[in-house]
C-alpha atoms as a PDB file:
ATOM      1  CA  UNK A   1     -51.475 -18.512 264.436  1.00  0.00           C
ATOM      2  CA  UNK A   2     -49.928 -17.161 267.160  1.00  0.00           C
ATOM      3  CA  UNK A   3     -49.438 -13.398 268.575  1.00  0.00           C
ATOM      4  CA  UNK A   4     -46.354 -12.588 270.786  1.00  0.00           C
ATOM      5  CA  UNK A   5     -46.383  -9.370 272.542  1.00  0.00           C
ATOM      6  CA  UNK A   6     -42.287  -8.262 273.026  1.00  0.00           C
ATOM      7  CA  UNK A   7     -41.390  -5.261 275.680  1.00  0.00           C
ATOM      8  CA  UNK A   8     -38.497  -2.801 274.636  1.00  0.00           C
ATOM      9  CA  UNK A   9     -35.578  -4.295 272.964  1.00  0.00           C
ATOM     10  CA  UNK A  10     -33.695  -1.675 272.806  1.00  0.00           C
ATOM     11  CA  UNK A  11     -30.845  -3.077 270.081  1.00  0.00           C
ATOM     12  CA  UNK A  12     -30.282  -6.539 272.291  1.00  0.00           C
ATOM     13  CA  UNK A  13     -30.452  -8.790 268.892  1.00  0.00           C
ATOM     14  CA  UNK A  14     -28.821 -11.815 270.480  1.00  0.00           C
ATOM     15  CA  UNK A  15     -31.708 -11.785 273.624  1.00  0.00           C
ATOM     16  CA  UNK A  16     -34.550 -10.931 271.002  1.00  0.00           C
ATOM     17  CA  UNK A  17     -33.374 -14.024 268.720  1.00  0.00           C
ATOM     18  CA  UNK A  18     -33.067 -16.453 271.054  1.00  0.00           C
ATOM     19  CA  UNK A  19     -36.358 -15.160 272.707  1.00  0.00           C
ATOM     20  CA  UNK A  20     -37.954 -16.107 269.230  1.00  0.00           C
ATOM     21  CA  UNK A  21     -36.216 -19.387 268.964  1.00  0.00           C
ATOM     22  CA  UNK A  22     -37.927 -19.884 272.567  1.00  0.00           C
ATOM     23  CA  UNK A  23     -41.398 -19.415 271.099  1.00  0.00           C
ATOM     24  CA  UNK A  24     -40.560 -21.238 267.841  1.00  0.00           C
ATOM     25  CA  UNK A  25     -41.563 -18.120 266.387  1.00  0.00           C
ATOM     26  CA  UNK A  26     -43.022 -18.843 262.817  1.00  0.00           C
ATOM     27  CA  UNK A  27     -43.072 -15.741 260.192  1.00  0.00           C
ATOM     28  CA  UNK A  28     -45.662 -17.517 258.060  1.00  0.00           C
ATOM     29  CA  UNK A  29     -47.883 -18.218 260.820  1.00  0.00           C
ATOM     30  CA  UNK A  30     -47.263 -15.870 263.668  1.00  0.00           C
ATOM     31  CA  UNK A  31     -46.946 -12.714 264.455  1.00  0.00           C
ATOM     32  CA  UNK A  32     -45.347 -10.070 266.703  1.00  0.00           C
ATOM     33  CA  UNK A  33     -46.265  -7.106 268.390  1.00  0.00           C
ATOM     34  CA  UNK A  34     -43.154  -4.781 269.648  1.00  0.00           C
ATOM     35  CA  UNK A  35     -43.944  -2.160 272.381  1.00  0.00           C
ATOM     36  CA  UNK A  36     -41.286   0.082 271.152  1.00  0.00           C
ATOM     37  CA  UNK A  37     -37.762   1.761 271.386  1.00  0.00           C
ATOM     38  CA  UNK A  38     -36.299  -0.640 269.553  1.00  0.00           C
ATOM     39  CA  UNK A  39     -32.696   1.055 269.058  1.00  0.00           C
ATOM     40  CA  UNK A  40     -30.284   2.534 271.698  1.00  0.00           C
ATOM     41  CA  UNK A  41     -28.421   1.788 274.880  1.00  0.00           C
ATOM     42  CA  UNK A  42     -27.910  -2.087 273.495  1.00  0.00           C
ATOM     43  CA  UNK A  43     -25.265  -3.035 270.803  1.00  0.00           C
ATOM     44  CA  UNK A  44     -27.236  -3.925 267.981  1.00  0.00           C
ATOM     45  CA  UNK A  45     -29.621  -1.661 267.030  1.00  0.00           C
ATOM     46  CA  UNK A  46     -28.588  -1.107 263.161  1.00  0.00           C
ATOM     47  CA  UNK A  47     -28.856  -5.155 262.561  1.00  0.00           C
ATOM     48  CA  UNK A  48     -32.153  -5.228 264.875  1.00  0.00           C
ATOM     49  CA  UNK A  49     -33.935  -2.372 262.583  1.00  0.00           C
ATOM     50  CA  UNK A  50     -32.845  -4.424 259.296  1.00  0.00           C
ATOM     51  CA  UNK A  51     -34.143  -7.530 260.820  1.00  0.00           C
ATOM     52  CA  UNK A  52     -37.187  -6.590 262.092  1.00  0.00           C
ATOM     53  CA  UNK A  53     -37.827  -4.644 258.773  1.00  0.00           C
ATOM     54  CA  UNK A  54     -37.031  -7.902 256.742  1.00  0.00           C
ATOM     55  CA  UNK A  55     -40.028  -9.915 258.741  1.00  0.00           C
ATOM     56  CA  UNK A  56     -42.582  -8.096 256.955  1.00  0.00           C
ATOM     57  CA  UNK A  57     -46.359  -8.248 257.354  1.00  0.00           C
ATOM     58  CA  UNK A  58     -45.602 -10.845 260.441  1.00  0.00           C
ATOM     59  CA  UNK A  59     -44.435  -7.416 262.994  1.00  0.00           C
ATOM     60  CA  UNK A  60     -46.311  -4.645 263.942  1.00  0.00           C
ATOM     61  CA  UNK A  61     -44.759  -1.991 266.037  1.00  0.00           C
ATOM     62  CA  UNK A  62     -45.343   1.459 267.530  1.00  0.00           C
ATOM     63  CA  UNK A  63     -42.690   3.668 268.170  1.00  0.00           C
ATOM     64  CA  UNK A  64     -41.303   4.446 271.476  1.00  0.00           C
ATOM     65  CA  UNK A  65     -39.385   7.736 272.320  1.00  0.00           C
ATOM     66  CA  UNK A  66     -35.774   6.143 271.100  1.00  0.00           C
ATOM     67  CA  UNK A  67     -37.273   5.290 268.003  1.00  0.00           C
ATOM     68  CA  UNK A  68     -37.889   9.130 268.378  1.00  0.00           C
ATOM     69  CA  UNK A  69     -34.974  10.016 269.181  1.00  0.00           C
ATOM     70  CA  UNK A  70     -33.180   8.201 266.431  1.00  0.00           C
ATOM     71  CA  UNK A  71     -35.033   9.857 263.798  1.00  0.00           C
ATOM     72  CA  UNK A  72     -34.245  13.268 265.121  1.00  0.00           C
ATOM     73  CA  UNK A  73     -30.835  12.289 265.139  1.00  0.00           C
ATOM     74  CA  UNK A  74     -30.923  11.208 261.789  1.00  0.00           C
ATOM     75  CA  UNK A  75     -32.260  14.893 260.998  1.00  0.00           C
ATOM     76  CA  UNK A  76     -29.510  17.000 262.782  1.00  0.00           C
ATOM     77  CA  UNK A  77     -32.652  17.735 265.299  1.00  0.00           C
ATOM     78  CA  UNK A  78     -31.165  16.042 268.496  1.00  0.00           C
ATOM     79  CA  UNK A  79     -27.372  14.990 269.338  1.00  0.00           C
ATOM     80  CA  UNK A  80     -26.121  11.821 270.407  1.00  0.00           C
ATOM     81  CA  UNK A  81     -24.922  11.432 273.912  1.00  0.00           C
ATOM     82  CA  UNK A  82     -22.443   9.200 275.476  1.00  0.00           C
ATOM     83  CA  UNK A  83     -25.165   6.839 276.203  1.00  0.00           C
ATOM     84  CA  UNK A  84     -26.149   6.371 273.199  1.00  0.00           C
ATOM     85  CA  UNK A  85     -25.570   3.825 271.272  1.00  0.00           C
ATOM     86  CA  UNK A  86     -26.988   4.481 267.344  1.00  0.00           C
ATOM     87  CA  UNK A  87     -23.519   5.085 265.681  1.00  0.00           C
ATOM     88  CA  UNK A  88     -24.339   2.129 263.648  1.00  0.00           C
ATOM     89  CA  UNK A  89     -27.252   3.378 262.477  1.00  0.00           C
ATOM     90  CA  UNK A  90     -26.173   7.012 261.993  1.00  0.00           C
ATOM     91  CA  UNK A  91     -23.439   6.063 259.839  1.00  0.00           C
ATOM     92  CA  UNK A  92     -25.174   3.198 257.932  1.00  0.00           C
ATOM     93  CA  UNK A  93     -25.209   3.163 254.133  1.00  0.00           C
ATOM     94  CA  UNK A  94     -29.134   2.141 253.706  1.00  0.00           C
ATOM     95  CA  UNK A  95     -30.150   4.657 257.006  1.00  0.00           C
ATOM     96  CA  UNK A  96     -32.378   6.631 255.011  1.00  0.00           C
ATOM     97  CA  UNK A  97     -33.955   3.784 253.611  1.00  0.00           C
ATOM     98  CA  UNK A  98     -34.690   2.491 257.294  1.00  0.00           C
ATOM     99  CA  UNK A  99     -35.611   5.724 258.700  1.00  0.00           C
ATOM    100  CA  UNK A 100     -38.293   6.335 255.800  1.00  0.00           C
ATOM    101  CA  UNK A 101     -39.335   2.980 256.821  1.00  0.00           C
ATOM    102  CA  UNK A 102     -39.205   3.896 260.727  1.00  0.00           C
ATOM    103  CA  UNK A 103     -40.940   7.314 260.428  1.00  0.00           C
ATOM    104  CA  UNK A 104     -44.116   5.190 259.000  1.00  0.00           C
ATOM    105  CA  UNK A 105     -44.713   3.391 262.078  1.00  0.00           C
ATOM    106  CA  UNK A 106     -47.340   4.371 264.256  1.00  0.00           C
ATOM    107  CA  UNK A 107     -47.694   5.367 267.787  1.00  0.00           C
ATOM    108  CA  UNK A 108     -50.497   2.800 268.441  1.00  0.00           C
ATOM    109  CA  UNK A 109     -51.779  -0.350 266.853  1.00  0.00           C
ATOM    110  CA  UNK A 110     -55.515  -1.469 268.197  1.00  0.00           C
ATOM    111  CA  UNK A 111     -56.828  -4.429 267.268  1.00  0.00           C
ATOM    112  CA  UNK A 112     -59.666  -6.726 269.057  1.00  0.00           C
ATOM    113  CA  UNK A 113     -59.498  -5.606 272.725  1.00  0.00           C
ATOM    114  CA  UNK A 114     -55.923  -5.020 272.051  1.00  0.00           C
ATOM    115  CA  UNK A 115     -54.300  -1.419 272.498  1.00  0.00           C
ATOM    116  CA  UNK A 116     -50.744  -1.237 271.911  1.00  0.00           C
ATOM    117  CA  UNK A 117     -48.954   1.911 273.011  1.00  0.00           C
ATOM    118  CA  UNK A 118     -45.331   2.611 274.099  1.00  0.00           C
ATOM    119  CA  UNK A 119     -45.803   3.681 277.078  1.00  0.00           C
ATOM    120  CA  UNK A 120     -49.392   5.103 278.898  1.00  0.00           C
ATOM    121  CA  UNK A 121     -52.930   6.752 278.094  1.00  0.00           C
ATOM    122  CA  UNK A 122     -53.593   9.817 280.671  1.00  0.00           C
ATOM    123  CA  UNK A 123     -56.641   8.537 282.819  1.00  0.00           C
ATOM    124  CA  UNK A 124     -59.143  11.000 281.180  1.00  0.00           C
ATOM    125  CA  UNK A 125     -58.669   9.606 277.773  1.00  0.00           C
ATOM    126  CA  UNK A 126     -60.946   7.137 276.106  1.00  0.00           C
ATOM    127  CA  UNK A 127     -59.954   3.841 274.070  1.00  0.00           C
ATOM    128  CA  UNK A 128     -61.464   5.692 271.159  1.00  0.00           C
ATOM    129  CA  UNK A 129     -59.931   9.362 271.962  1.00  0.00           C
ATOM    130  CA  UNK A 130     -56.364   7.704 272.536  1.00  0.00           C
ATOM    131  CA  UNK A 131     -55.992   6.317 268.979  1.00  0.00           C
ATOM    132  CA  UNK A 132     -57.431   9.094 267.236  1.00  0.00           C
ATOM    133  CA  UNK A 133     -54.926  11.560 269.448  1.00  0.00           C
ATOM    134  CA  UNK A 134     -52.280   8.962 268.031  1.00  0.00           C
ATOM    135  CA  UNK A 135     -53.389   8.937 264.764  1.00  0.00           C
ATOM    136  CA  UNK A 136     -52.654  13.055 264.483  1.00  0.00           C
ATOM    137  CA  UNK A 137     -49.110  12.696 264.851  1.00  0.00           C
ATOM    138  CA  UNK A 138     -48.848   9.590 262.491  1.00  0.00           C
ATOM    139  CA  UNK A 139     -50.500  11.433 259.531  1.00  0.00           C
ATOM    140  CA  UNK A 140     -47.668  14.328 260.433  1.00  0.00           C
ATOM    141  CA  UNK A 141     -44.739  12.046 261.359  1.00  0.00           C
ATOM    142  CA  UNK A 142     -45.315  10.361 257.701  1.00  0.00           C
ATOM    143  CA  UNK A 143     -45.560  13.547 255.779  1.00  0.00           C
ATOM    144  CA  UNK A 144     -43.382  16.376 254.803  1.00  0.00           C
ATOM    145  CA  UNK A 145     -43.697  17.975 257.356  1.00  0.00           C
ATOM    146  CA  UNK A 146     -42.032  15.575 259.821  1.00  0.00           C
ATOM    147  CA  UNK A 147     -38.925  18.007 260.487  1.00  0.00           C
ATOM    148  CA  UNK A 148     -40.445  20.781 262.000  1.00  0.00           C
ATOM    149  CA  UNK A 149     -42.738  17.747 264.326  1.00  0.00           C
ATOM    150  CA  UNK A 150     -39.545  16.896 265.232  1.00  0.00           C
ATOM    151  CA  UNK A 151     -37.903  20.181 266.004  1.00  0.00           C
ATOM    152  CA  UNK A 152     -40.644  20.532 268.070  1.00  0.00           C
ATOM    153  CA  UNK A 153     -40.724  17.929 269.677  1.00  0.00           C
ATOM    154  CA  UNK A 154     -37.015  18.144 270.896  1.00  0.00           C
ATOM    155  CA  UNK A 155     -36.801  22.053 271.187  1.00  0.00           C
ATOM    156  CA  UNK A 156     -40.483  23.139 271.846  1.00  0.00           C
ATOM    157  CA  UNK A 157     -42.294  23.693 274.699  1.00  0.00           C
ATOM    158  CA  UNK A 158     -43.831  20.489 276.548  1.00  0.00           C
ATOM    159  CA  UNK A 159     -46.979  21.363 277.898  1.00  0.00           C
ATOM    160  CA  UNK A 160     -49.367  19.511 280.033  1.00  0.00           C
ATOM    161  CA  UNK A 161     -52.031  18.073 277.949  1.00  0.00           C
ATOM    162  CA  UNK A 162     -55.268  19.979 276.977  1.00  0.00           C
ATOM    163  CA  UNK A 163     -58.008  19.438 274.638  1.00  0.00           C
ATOM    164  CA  UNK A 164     -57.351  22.865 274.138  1.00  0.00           C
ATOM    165  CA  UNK A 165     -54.304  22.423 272.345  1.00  0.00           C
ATOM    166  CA  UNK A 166     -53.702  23.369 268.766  1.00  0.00           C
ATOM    167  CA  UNK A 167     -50.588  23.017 266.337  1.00  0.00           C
ATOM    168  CA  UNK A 168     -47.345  21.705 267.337  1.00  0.00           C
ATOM    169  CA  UNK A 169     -48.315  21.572 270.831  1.00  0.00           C
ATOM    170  CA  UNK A 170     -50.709  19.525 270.684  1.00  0.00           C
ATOM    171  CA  UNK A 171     -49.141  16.827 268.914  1.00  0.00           C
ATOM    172  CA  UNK A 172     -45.851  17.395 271.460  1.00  0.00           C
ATOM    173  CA  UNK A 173     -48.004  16.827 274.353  1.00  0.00           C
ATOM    174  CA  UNK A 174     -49.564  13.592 272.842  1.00  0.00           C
ATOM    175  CA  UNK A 175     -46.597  12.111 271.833  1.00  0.00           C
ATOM    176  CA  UNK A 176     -44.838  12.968 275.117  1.00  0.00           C
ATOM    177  CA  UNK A 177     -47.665  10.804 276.640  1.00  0.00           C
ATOM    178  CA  UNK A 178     -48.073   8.268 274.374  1.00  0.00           C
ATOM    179  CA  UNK A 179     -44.411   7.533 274.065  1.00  0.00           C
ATOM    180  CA  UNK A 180     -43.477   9.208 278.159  1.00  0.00           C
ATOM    181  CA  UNK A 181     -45.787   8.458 280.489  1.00  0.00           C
ATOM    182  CA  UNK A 182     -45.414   6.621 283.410  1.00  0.00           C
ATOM    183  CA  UNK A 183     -46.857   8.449 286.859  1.00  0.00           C
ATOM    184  CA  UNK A 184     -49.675  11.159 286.773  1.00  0.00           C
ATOM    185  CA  UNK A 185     -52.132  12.638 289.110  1.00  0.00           C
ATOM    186  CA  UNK A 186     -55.910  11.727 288.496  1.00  0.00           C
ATOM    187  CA  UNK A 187     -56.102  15.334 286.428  1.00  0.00           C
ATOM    188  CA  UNK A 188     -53.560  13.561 284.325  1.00  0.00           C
ATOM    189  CA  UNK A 189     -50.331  16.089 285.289  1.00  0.00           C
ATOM    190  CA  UNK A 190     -47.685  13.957 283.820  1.00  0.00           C
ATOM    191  CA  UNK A 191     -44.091  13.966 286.070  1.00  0.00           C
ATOM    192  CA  UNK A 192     -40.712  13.117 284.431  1.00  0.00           C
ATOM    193  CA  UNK A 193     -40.659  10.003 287.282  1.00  0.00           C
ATOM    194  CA  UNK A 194     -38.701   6.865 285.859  1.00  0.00           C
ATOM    195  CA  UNK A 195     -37.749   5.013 288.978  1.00  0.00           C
ATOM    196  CA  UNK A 196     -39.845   1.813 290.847  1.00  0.00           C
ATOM    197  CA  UNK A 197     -43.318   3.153 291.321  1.00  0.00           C
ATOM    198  CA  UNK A 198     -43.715   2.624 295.001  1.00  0.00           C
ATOM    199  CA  UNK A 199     -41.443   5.725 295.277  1.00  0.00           C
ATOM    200  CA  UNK A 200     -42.974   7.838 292.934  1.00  0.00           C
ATOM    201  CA  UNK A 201     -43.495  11.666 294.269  1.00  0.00           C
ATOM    202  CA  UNK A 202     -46.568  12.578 296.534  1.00  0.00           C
ATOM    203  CA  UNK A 203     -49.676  12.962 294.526  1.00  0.00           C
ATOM    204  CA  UNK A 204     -48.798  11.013 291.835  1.00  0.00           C
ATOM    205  CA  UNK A 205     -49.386   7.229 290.782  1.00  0.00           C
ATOM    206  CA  UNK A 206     -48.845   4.935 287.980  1.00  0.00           C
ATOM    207  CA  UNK A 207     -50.865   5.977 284.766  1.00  0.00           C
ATOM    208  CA  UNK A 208     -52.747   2.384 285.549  1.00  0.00           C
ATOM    209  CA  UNK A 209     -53.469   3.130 289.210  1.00  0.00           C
ATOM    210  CA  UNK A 210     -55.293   6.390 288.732  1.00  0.00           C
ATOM    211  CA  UNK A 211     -58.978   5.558 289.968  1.00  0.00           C
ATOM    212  CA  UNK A 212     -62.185   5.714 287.629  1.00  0.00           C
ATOM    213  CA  UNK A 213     -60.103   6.216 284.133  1.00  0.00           C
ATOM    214  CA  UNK A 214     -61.619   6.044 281.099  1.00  0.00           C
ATOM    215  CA  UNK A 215     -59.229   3.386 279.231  1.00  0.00           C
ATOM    216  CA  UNK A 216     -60.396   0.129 281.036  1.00  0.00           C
ATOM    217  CA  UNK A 217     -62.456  -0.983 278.459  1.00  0.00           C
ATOM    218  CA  UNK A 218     -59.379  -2.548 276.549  1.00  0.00           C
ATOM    219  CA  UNK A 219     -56.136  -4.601 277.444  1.00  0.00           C
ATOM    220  CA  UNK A 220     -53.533  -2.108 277.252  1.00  0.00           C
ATOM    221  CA  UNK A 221     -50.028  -3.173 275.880  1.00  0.00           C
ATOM    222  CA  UNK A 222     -46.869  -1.336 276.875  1.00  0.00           C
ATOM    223  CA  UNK A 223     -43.763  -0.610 277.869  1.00  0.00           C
ATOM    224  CA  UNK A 224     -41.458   1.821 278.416  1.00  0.00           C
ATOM    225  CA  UNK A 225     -40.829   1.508 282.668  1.00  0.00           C
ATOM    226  CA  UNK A 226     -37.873  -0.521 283.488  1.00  0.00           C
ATOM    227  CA  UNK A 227     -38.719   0.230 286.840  1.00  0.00           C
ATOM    228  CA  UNK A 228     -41.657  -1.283 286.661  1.00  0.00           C
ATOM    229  CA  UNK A 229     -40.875  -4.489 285.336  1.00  0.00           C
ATOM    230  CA  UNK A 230     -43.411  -7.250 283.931  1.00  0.00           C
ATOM    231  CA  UNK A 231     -46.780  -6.264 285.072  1.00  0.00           C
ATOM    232  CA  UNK A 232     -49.551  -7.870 284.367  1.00  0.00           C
ATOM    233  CA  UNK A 233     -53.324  -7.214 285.285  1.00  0.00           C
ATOM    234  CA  UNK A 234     -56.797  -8.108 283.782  1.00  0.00           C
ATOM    235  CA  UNK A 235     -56.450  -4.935 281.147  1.00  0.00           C
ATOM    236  CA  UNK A 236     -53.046  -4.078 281.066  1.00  0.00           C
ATOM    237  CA  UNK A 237     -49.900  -6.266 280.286  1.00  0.00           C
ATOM    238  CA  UNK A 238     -46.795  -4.024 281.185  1.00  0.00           C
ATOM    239  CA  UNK A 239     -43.914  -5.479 279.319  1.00  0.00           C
ATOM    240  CA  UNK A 240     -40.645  -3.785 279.786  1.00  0.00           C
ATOM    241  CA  UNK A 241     -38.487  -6.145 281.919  1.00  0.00           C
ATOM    242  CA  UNK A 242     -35.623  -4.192 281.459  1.00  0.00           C
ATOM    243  CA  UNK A 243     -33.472  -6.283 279.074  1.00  0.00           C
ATOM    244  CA  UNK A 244     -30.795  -3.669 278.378  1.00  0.00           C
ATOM    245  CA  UNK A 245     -30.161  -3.489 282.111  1.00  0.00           C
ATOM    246  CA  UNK A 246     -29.242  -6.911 282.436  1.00  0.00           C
ATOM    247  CA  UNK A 247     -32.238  -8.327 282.799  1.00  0.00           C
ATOM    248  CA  UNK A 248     -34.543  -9.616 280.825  1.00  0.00           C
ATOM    249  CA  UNK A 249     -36.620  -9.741 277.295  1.00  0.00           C
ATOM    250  CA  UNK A 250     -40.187 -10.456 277.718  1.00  0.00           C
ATOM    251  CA  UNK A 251     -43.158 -12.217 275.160  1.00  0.00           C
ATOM    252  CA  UNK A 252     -46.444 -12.863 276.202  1.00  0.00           C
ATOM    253  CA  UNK A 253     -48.634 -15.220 273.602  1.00  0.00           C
ATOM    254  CA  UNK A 254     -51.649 -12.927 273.831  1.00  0.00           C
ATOM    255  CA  UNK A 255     -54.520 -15.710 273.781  1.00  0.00           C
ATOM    256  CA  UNK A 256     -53.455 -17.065 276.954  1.00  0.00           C
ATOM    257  CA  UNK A 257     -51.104 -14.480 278.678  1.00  0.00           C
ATOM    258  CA  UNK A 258     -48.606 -17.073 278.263  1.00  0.00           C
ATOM    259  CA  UNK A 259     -45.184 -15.508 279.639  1.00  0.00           C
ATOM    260  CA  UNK A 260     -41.639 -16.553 277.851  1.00  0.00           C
ATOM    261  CA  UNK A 261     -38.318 -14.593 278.865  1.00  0.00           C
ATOM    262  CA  UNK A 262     -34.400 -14.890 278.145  1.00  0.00           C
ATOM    263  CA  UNK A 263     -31.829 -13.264 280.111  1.00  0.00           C
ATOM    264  CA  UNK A 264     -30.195  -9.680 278.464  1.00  0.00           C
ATOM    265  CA  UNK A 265     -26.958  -9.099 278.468  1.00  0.00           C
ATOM    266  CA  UNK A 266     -24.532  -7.928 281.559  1.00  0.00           C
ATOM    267  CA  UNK A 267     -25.635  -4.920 282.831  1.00  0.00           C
ATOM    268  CA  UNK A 268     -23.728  -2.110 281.506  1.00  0.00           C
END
């Protein structure tokens, strides 16, 4: 058996099947991890959600902030922009099938010395802490009460994380990390920063270059900065090469760091 680590697809179903035809991917024998946002900005995202859906036990995902965004979408929460590209799945006849489905993903999936999250843990949080933080807005994101999560999530306040936190805040600021973060300072001040890290603003650094943090004890698997490209480093495999943009879809076979890639399609 073999695992395959994938960086954001982002609805590019021709680059993500020939990426598994690369790695003669196997349902019955292997399996794959997905960093997240799997819809929007690509063309395909309403066949990509069935397909992935269809491969069963052999996926595991956590959700990135399209996936997010999608499902708020779905809900009348947030609007579609010109950018966006989930038409498909808005107006799909089995959509609420596939967003009961989607809303029952989680935000991180640990297993060995394996974390996978979408995008960053903020320096001061532990292996440990970071998937129990996760695992407070799974339990809400899979109940009833996933609406007003939502809601808040796209029209509340965004604080700064602290363990202070309580109520919708506090799963707001965990998912904005979780699913946002890519720069911080070493008190673990997130900054909206998407572009190539060597330019990010004074006083901040990549989540992963913030000295002494407390997350080192486990290979960290993510995504999420384009800008960033495929990074790799003893505990942290960084795995968005920025398909969507024209370049390309990223696997890594996780028991030898084994990199495959195809090309996406023409930058839009």
């Amino acid at each position: 058996m073999a695992i395959y680590a994938i960086g954001d697809i982002q609805g590019c179903l021709a680059p993500f099947k020939r990426l598994l035809d690369q790695i003669s991917f196997d349902p019955r024998t292997d399996q794959l991890w997905l960093v997240g946002d799997l819809v929007n900005r690509g063309p395909d995202s309403l066949t990509l959600l069935r397909f992935v859906r269809s491969l069963g036990d052999a996926v595991r995902i956590v959700l990135g902030n399209h996936d997010l965004f999608l499902l708020a979408t779905t809900e009348g929460i947030a609007t579609v922009r010109h950018k966006d590209t989930i038409h498909d799945v808005l107006e799909a006849k089995d959509r609420c099938e596939l967003m009961a489905w989607l809303r029952r993903q989680p935000l991180h999936y640990r297993e060995g010395s394996f974390l996978m999250i979408h995008a960053g843990l903020l320096p001061q949080w532990t292996i440990d802490e970071s998937a129990g933080f996760a695992r407070e807005v799974e339990a809400v994101l899979a109940g009833p009460d996933y609406r007003t999560f939502l809601h808040s999530l796209f029209h509340g306040p965004t604080p700064q994380w602290d363990s202070s936190l309580t109520g919708s805040e506090r799963l707001v600021s965990i998912t904005r990390v979780l699913t946002r973060l890519r720069t911080c300072t070493p008190a673990g001040e997130m900054s909206g920063f998407s572009g190539p890290p060597e330019q990010a603003p004074a006083g901040y650094l990549p989540w992963f270059r913030i000295p002494n943090r407390k997350n080192v004890d486990a290979t960290v698997i993510c995504g999420h900065w384009a800008a960033l490209g495929l990074h790799i480093e003893p505990n942290l495999l960084a795995i968005d090469s920025g398909c969507v943009w024209g370049r390309q879809l990223t696997a890594i076979r996780l028991e030898d760091r084994a990199v495959f890639q195809v090309e996406g399609p023409p930058s839009r």
